[in-house]
Protein backbone atom coordinates (compact mmCIF):
# COMPACT_ATOMS: atom_id res chain seq x y z
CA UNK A 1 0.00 0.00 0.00
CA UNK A 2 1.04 3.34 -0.88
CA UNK A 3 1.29 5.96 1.59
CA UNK A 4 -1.92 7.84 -0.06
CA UNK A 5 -4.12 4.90 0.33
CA UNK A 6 -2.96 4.49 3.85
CA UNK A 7 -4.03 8.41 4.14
CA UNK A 8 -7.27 7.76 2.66
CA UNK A 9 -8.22 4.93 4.91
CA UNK A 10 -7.16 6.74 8.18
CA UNK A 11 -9.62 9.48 7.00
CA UNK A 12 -12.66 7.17 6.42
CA UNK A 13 -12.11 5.56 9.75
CA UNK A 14 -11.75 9.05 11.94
CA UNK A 15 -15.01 9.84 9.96
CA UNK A 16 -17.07 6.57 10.50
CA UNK A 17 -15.48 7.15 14.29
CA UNK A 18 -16.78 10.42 14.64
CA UNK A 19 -20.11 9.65 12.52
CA UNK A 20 -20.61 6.91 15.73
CA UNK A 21 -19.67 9.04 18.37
CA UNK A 22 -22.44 11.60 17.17
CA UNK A 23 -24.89 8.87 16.87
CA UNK A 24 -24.14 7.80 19.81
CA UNK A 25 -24.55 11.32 21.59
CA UNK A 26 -27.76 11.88 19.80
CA UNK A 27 -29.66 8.34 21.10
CA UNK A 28 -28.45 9.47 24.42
CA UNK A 29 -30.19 12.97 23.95
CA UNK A 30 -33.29 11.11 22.62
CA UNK A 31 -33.13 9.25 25.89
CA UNK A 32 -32.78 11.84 28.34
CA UNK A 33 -36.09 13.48 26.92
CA UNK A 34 -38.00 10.72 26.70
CA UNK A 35 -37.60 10.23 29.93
CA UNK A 36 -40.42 11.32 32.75
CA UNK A 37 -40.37 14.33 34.26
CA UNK A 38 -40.33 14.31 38.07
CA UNK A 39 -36.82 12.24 37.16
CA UNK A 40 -37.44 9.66 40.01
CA UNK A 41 -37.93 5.97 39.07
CA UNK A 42 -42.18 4.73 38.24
CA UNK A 43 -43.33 2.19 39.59
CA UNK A 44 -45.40 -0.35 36.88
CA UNK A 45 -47.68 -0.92 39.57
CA UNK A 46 -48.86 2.39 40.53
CA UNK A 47 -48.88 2.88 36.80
CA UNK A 48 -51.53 0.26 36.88
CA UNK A 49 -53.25 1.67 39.49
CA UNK A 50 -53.76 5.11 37.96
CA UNK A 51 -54.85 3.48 34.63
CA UNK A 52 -57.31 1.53 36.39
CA UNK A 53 -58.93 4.71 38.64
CA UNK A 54 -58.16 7.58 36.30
CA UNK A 55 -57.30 5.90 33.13
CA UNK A 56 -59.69 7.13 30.73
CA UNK A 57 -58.67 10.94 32.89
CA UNK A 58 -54.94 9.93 31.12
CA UNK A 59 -53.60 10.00 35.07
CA UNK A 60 -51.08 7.08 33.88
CA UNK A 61 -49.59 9.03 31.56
CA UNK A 62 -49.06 11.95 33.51
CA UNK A 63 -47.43 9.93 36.11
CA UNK A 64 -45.55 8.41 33.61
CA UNK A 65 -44.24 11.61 32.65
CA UNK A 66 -46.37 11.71 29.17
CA UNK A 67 -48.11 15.04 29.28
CA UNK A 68 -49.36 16.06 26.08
CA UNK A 69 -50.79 12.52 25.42
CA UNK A 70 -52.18 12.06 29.02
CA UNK A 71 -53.83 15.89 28.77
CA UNK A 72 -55.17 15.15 25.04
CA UNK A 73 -56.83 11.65 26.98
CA UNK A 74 -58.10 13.70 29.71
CA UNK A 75 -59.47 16.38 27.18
CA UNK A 76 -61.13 13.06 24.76
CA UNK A 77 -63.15 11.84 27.93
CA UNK A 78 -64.37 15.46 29.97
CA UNK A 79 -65.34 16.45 26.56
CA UNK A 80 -67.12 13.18 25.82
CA UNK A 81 -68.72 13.33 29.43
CA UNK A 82 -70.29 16.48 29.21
CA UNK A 83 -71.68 16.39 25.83
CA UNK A 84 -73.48 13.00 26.76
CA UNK A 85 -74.64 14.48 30.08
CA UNK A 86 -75.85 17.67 28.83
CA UNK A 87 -77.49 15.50 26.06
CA UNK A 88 -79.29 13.29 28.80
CA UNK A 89 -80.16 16.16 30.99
CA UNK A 90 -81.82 17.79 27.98
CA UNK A 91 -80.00 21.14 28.41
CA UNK A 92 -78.37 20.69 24.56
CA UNK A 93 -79.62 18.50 21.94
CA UNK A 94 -76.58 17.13 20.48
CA UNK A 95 -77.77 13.27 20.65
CA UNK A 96 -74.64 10.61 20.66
CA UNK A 97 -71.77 13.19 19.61
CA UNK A 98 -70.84 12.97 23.10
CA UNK A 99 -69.76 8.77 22.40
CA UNK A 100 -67.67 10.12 19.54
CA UNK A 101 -65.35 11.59 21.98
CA UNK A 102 -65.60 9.10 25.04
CA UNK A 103 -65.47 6.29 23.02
CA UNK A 104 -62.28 6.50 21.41
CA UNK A 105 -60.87 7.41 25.19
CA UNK A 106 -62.31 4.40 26.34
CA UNK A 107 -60.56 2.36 23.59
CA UNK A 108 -57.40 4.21 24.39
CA UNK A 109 -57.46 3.16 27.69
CA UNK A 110 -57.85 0.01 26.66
CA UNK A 111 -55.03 0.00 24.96
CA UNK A 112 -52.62 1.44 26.96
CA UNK A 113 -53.05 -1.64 29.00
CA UNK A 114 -50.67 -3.31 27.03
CA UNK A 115 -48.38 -0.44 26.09
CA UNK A 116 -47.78 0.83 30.24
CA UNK A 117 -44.69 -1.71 30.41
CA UNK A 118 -43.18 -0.32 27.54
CA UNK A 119 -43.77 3.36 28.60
CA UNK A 120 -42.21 2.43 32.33
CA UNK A 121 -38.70 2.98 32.35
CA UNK A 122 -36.40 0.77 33.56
């Protein structure tokens, strides 16, 4: 090998080096925003126990350090509530709309049944 291949070779390696290193940095920024805030460790089973009292309320997710997803739940089921209450209670007239909101929140919760482990970190 000539010296200028030698050159050449030393270059791509420093740049697939510092190509990983970057990588590298970047997963770990990924990872330090994904995680909850509060900071402190979850527990899965208080996790549980918030989706099972104020699931369809998104109170797992808040705990769990998921805000904008827990407070779009929360927003899905109040607004779902009182559309089908004032419905029954005659005040407005707006017949099932009120099940196009809760309904989806209900399924959600349903859902994140399954996904809580995966949303607890470790």
């Amino acid at each position: 090998m000539d010296q200028k291949t030698k050159e050449q070779i030393t270059a791509e390696l420093t740049a697939e080096y510092r190509a990983a290193i970057k990588r590298t940095a970047d997963e770990e920024e990924a990872n330090k925003r994904r995680r909850p805030v509060g900071g402190g460790p979850k527990s899965m089973g208080v996790a549980y126990l918030l989706w099972f009292f104020f699931g369809t309320l998104g109170g797992h997710r808040l705990y769990l350090g998921r805000i904008s997803s827990g407070a779009a739940m929360a927003a899905l089921a109040i607004t779902g509530s009182v559309m089908t209450f004032a419905s029954l209670t005659g005040v407005l007239h707006v017949g099932p709309i009120g099940i196009l909101f809760s309904g989806p929140a209900f399924v959600w919760w349903l859902v994140d049944a399954f996904l809580i482990p995966g949303m607890v970190p470790d």
